[in-house]
PDB file of N, CA and C in Angstrom:
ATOM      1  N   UNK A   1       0.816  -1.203   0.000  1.00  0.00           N
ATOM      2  CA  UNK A   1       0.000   0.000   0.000  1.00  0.00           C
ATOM      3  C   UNK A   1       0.855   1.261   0.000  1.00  0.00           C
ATOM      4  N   UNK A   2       2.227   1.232   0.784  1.00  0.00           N
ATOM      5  CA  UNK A   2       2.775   2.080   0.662  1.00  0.00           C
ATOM      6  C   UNK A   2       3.501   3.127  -0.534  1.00  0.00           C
ATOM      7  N   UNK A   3       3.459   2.030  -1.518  1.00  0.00           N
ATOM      8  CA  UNK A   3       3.359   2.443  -2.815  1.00  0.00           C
ATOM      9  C   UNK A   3       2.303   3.262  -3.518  1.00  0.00           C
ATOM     10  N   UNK A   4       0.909   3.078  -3.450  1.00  0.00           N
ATOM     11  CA  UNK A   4       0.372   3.896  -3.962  1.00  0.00           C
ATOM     12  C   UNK A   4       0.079   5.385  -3.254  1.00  0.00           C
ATOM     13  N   UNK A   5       0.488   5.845  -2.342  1.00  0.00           N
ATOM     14  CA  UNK A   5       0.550   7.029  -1.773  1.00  0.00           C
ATOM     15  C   UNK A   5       1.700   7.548  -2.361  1.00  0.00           C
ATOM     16  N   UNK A   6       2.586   6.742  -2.213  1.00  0.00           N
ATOM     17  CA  UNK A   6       4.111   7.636  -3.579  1.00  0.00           C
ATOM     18  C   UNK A   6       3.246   7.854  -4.673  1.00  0.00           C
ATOM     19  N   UNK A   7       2.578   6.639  -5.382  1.00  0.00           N
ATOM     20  CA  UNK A   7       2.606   7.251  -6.360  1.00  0.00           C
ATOM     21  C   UNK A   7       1.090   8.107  -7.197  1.00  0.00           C
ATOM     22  N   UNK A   8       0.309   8.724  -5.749  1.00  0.00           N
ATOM     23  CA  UNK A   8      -0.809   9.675  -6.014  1.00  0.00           C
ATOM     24  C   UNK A   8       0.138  11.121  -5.825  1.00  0.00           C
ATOM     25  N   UNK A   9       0.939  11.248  -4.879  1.00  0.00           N
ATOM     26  CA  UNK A   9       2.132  12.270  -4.638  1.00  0.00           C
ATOM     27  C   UNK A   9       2.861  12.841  -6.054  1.00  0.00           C
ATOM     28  N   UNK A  10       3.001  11.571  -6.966  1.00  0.00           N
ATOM     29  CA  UNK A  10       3.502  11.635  -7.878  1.00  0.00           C
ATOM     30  C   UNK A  10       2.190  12.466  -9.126  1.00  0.00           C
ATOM     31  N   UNK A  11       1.560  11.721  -9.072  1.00  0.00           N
ATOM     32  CA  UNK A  11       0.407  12.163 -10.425  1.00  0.00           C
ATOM     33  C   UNK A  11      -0.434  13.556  -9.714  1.00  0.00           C
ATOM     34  N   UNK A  12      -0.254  14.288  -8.368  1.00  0.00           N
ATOM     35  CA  UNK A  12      -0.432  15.224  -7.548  1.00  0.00           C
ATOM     36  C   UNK A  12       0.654  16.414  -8.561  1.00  0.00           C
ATOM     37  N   UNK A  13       1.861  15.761  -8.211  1.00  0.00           N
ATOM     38  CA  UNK A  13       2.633  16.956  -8.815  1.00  0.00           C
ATOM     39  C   UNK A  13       2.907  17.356 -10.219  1.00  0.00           C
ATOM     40  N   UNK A  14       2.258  15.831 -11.338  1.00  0.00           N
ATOM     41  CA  UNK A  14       1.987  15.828 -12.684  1.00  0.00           C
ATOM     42  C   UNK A  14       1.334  16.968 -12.956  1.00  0.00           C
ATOM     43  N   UNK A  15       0.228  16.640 -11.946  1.00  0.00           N
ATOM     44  CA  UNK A  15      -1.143  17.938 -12.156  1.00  0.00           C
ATOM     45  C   UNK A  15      -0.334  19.114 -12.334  1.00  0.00           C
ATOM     46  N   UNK A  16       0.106  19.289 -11.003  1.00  0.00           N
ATOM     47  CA  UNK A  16       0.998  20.532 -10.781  1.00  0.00           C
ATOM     48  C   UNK A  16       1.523  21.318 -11.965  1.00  0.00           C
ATOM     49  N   UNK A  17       2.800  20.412 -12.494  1.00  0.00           N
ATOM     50  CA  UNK A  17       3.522  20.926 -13.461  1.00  0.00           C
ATOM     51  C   UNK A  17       2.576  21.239 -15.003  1.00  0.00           C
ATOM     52  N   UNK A  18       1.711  20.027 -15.216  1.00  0.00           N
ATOM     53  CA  UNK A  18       0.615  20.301 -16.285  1.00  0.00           C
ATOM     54  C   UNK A  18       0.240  21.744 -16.275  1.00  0.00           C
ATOM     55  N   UNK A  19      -0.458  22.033 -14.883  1.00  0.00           N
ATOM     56  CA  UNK A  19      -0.941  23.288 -14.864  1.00  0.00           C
ATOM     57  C   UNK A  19      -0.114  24.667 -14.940  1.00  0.00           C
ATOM     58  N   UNK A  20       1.015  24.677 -14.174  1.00  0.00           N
ATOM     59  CA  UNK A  20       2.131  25.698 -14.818  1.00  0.00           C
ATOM     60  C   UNK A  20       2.358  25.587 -16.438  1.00  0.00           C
ATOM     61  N   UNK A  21       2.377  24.683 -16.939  1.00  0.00           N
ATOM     62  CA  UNK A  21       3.225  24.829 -18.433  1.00  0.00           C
ATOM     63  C   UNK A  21       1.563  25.225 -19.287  1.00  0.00           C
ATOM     64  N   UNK A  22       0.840  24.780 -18.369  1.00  0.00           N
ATOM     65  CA  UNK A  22      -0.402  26.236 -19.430  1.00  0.00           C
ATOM     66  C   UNK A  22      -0.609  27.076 -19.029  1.00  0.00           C
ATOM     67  N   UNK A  23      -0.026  27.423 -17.676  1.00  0.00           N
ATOM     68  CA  UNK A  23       0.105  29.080 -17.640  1.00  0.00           C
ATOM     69  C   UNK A  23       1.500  29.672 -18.400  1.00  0.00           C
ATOM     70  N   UNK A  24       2.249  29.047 -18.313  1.00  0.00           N
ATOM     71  CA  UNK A  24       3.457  29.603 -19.240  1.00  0.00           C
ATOM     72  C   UNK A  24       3.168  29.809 -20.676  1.00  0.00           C
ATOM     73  N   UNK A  25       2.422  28.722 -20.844  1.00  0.00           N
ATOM     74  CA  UNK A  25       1.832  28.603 -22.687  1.00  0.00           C
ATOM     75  C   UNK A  25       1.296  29.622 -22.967  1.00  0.00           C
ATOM     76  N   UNK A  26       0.226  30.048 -21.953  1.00  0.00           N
ATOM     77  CA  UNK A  26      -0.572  31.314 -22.390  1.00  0.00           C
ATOM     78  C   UNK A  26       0.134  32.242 -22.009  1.00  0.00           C
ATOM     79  N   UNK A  27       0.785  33.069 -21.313  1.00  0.00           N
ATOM     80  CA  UNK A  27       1.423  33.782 -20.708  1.00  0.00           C
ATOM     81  C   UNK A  27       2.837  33.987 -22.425  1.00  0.00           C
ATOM     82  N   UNK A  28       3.207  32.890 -23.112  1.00  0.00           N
ATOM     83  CA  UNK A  28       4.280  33.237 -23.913  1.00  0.00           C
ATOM     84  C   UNK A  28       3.133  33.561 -25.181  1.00  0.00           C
ATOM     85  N   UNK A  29       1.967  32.987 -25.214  1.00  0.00           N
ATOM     86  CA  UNK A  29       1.136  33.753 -26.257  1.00  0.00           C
ATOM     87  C   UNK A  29       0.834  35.299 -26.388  1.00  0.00           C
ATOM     88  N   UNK A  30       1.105  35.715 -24.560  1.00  0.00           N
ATOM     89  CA  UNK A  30       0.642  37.537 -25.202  1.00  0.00           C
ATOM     90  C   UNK A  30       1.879  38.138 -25.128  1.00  0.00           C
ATOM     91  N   UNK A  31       3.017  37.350 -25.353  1.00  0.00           N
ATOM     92  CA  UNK A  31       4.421  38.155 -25.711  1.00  0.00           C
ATOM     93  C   UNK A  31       4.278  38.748 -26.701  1.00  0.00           C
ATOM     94  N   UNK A  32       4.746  39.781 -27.108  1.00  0.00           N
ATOM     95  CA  UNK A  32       5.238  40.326 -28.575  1.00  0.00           C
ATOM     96  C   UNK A  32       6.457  40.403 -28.505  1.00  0.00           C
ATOM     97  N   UNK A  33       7.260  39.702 -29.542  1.00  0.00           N
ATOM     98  CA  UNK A  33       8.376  40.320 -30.109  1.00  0.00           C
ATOM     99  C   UNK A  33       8.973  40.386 -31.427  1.00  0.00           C
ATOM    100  N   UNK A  34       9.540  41.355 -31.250  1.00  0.00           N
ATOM    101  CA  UNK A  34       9.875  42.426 -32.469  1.00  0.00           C
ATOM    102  C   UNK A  34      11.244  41.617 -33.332  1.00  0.00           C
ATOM    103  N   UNK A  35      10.736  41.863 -34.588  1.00  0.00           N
ATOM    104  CA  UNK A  35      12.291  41.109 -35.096  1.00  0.00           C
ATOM    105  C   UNK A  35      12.741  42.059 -36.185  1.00  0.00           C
ATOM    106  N   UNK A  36      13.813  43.156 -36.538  1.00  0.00           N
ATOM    107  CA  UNK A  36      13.787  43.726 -37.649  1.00  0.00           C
ATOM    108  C   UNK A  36      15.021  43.330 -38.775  1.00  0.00           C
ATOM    109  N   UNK A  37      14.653  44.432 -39.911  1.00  0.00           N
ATOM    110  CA  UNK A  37      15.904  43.996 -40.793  1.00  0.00           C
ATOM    111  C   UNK A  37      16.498  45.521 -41.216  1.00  0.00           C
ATOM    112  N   UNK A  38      17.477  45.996 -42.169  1.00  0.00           N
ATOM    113  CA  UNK A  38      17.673  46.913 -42.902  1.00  0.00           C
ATOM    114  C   UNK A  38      17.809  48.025 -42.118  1.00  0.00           C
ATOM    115  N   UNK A  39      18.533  47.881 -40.605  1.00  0.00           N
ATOM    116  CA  UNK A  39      18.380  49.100 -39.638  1.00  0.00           C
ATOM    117  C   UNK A  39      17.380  49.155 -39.119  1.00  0.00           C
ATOM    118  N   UNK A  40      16.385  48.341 -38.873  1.00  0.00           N
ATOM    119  CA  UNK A  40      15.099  48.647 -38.473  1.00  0.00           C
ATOM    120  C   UNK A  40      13.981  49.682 -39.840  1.00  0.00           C
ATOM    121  N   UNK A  41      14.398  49.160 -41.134  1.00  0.00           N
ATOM    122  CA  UNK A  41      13.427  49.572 -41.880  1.00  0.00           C
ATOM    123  C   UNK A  41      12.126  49.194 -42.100  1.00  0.00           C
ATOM    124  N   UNK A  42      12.531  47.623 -41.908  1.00  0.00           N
ATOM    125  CA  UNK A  42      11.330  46.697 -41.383  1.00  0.00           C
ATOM    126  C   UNK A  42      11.126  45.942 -40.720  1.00  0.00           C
ATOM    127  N   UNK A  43      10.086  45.855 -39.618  1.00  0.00           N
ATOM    128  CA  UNK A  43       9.847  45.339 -38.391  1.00  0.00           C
ATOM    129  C   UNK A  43       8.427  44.481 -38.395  1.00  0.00           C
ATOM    130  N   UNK A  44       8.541  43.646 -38.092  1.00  0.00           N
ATOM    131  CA  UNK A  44       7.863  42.277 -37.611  1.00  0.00           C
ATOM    132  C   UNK A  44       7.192  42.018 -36.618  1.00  0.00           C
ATOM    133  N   UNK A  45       6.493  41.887 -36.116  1.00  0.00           N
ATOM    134  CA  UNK A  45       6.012  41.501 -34.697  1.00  0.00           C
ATOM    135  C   UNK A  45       5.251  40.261 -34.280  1.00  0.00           C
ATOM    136  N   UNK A  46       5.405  39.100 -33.802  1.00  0.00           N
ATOM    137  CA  UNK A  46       5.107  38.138 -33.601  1.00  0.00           C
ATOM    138  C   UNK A  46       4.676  37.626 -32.161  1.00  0.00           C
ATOM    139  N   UNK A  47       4.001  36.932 -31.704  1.00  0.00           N
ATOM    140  CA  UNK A  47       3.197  36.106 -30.523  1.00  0.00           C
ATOM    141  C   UNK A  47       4.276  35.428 -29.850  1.00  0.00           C
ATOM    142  N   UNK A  48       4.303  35.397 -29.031  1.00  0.00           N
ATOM    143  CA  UNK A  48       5.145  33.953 -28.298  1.00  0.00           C
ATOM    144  C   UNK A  48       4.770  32.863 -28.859  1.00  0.00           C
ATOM    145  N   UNK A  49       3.579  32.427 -29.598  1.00  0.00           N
ATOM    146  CA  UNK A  49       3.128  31.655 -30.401  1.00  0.00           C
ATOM    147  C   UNK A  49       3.728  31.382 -31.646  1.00  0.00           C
ATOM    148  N   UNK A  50       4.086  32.296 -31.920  1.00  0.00           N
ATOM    149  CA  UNK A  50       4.440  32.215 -33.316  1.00  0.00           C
ATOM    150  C   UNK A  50       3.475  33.134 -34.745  1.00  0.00           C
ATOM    151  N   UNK A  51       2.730  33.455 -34.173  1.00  0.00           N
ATOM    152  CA  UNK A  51       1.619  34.063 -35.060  1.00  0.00           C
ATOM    153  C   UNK A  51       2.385  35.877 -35.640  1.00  0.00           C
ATOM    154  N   UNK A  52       2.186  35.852 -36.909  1.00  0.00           N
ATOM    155  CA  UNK A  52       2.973  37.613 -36.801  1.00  0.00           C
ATOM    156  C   UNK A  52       1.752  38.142 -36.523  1.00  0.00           C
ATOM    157  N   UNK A  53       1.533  39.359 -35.830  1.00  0.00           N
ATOM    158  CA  UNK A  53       0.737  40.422 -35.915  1.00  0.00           C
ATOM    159  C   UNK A  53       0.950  41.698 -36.356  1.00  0.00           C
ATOM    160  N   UNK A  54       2.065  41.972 -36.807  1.00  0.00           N
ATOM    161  CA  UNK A  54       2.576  43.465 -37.457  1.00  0.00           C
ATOM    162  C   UNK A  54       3.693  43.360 -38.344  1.00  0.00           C
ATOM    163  N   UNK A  55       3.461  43.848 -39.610  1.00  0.00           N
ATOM    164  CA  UNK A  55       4.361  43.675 -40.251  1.00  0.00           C
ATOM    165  C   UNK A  55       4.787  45.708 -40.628  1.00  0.00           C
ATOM    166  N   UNK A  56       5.420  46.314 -39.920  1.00  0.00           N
ATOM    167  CA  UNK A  56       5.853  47.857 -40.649  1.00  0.00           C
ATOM    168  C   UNK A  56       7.145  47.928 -41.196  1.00  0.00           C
ATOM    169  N   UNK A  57       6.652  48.922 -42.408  1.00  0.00           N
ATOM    170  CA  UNK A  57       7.448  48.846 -43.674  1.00  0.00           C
ATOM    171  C   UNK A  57       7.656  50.505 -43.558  1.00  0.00           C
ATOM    172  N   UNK A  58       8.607  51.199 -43.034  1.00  0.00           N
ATOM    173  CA  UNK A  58       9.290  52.347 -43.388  1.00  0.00           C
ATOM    174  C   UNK A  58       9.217  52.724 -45.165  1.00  0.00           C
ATOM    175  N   UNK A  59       8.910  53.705 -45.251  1.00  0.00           N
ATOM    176  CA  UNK A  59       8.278  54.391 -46.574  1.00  0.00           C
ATOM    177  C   UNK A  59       9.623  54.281 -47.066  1.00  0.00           C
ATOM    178  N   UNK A  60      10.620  55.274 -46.504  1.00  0.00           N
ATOM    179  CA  UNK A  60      12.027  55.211 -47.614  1.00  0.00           C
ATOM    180  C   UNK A  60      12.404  54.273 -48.097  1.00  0.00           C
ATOM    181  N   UNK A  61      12.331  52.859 -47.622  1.00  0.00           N
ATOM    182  CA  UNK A  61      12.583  51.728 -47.819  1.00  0.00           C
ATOM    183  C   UNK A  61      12.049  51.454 -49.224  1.00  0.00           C
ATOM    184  N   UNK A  62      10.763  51.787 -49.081  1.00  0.00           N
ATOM    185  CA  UNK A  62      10.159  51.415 -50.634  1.00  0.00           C
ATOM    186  C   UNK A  62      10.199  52.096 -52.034  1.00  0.00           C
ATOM    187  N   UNK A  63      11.215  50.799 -52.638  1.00  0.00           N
ATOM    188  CA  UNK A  63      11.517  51.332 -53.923  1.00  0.00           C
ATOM    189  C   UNK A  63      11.051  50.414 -54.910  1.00  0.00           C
ATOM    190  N   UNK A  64       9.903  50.877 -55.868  1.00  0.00           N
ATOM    191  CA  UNK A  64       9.217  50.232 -56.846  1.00  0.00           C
ATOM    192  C   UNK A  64      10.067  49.391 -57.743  1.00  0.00           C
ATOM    193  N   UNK A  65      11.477  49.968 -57.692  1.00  0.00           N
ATOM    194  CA  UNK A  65      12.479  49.644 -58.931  1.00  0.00           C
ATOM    195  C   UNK A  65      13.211  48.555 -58.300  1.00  0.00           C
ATOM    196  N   UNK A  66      12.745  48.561 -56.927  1.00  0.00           N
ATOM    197  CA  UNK A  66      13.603  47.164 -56.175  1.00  0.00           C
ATOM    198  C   UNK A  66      12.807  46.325 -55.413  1.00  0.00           C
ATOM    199  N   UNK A  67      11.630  45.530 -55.937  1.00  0.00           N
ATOM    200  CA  UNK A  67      11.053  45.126 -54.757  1.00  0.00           C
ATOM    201  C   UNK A  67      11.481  43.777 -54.323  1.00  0.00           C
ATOM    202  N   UNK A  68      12.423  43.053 -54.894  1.00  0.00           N
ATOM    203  CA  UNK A  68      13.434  42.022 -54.606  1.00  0.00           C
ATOM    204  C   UNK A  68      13.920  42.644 -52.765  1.00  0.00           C
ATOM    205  N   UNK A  69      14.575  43.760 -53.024  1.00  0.00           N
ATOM    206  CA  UNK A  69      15.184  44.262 -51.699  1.00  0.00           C
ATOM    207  C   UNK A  69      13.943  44.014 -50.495  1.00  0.00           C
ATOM    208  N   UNK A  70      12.697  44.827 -51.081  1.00  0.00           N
ATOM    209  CA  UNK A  70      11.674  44.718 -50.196  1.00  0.00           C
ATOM    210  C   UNK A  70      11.390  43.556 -49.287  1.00  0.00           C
ATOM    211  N   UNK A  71      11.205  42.853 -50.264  1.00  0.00           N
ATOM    212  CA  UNK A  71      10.810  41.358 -49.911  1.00  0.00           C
ATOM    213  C   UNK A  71      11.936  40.617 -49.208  1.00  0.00           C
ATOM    214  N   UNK A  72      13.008  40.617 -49.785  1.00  0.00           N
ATOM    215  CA  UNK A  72      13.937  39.977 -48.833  1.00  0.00           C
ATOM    216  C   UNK A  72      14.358  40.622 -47.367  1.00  0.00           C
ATOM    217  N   UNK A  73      14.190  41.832 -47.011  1.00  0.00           N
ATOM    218  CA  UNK A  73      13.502  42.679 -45.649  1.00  0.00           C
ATOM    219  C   UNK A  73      12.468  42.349 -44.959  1.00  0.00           C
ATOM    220  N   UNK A  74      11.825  42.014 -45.393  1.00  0.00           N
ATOM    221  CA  UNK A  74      10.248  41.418 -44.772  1.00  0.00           C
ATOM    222  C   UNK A  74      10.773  40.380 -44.305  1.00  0.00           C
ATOM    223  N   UNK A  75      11.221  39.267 -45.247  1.00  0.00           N
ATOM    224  CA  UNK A  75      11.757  37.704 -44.779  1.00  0.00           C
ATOM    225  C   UNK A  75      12.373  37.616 -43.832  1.00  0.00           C
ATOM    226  N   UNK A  76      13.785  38.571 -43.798  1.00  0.00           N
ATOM    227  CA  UNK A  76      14.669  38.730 -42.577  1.00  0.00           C
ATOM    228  C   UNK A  76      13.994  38.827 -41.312  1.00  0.00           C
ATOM    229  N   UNK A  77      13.239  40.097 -41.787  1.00  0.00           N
ATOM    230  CA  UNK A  77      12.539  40.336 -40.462  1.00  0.00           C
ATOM    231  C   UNK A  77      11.867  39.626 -39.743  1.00  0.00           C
ATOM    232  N   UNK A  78      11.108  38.979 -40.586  1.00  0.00           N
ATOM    233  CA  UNK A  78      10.365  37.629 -39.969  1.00  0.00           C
ATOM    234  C   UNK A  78      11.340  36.741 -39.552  1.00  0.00           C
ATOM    235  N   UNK A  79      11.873  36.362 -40.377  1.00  0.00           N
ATOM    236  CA  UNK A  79      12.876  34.694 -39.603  1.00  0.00           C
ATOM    237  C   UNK A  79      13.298  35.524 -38.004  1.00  0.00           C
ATOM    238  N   UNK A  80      13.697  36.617 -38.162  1.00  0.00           N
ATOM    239  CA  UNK A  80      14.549  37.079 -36.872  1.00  0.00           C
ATOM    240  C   UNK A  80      13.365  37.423 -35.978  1.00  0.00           C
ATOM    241  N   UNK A  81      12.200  37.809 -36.012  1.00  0.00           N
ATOM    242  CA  UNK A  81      11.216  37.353 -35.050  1.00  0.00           C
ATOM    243  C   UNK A  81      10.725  35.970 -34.281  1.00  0.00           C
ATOM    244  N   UNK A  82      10.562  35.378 -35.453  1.00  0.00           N
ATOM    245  CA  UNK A  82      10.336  33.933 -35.260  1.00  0.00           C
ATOM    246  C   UNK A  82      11.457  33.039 -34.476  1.00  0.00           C
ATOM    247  N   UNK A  83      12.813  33.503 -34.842  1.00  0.00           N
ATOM    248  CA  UNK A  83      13.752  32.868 -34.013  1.00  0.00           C
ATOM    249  C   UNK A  83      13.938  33.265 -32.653  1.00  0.00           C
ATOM    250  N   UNK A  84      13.482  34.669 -32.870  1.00  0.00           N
ATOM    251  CA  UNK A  84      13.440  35.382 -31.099  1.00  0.00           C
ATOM    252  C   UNK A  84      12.444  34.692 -30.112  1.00  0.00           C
ATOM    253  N   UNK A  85      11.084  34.043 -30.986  1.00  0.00           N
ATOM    254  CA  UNK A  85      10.212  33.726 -29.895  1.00  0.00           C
ATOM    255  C   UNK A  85      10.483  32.698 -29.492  1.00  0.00           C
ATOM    256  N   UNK A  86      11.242  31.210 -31.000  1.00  0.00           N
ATOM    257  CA  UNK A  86      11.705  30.025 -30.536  1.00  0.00           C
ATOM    258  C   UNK A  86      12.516  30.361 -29.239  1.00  0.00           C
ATOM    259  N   UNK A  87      13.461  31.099 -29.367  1.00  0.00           N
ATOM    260  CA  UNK A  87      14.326  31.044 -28.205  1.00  0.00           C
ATOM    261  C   UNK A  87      13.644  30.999 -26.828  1.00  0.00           C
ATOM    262  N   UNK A  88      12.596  31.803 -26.977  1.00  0.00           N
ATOM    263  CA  UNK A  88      11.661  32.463 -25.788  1.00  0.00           C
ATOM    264  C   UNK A  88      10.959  31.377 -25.426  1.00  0.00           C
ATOM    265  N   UNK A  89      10.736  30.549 -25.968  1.00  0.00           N
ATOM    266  CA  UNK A  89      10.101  28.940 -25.878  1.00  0.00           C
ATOM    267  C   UNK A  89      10.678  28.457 -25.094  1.00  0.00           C
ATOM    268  N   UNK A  90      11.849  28.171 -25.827  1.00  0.00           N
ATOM    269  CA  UNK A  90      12.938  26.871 -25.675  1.00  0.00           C
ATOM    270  C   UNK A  90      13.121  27.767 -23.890  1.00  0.00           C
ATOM    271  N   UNK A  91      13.496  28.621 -23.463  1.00  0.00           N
ATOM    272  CA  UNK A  91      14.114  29.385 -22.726  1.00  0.00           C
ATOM    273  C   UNK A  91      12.548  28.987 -21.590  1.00  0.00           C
ATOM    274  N   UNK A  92      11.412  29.244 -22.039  1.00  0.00           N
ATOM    275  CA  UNK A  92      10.428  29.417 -20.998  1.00  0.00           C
ATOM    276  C   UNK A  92       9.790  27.920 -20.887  1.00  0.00           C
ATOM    277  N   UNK A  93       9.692  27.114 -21.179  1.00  0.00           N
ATOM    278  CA  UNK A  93       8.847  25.940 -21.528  1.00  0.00           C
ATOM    279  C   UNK A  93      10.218  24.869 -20.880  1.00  0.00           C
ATOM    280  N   UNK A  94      11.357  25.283 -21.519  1.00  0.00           N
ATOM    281  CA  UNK A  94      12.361  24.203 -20.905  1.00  0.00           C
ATOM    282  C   UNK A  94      12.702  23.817 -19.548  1.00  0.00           C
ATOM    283  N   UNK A  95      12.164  25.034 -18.620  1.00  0.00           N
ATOM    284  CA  UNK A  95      12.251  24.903 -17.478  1.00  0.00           C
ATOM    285  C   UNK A  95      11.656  23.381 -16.740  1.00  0.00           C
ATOM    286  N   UNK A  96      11.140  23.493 -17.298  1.00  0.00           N
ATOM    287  CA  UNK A  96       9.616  22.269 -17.365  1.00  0.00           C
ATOM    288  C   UNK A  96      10.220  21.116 -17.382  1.00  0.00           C
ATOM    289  N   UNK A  97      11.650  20.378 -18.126  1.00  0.00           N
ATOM    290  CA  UNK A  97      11.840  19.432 -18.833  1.00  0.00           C
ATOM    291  C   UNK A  97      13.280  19.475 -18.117  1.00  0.00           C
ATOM    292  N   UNK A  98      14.104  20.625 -17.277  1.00  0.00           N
ATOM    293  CA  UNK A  98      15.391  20.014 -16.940  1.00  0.00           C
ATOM    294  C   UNK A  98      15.162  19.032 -16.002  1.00  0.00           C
ATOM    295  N   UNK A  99      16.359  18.488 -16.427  1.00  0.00           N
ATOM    296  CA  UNK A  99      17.113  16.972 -15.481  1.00  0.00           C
ATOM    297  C   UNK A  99      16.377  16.228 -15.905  1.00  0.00           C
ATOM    298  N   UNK A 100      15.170  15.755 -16.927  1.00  0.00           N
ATOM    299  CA  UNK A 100      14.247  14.862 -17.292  1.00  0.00           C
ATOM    300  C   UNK A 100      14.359  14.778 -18.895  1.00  0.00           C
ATOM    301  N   UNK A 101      15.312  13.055 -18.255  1.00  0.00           N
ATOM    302  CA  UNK A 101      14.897  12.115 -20.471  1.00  0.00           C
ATOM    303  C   UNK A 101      14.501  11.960 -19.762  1.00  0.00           C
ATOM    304  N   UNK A 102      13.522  12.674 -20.934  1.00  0.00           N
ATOM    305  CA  UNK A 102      12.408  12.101 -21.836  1.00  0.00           C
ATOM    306  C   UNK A 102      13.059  11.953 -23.465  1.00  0.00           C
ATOM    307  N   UNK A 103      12.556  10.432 -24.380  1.00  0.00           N
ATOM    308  CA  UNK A 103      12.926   9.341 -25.196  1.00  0.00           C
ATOM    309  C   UNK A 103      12.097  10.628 -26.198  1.00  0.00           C
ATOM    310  N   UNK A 104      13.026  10.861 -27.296  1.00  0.00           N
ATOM    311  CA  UNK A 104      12.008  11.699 -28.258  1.00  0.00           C
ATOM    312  C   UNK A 104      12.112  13.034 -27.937  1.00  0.00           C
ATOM    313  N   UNK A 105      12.764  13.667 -27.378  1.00  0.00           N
ATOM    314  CA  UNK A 105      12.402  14.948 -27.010  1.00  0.00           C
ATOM    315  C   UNK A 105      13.885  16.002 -27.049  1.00  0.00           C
TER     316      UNK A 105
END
């Protein structure tokens, strides 16, 4: 019997941690962060999620005769958002997972 009191203790603190890593989940969803390119000509803005919500495009920037440049500004900007929030993930969510293999992960 003494065993199953370890191990309700155990699926007690499952709960536990379950319930932090969806407050962290939601909590990294109303992050914004900013990712730019070209000096900050164009700026990005993305979710802790991953979702963009702003994409601003500085006027000087836009040149009809180059929109190759344009576009590859936008891209930058994005990847470098998107990599800012992975980090913000990996950084907030990992807490969750030190000192623990886990197979797959």
């Amino acid at each position: 019997m003494r065993g199953m009191g370890n191990m309700q203790g155990m699926m007690k603190q499952m709960q536990k941690m379950q319930k932090k890593m969806a407050e962290a989940q939601e909590e990294l969803g109303e992050k914004r962060i900013e990712g730019t390119a070209g000096g900050g000509m164009v700026t990005v803005v993305v979710s802790g999620h991953k979702e963009i919500l702003e994409v601003n495009i500085k006027e000087e920037v836009v040149d009809p005769e180059d929109i190759e440049m344009l576009q590859d500004l936008v891209l930058a900007a994005t990847n470098d958002a998107l990599k800012q929030a992975e980090d913000l993930t990996s950084q907030t969510m990992g807490q969750f997972t030190k000192g623990i293999n886990l197979p797959g992960m």
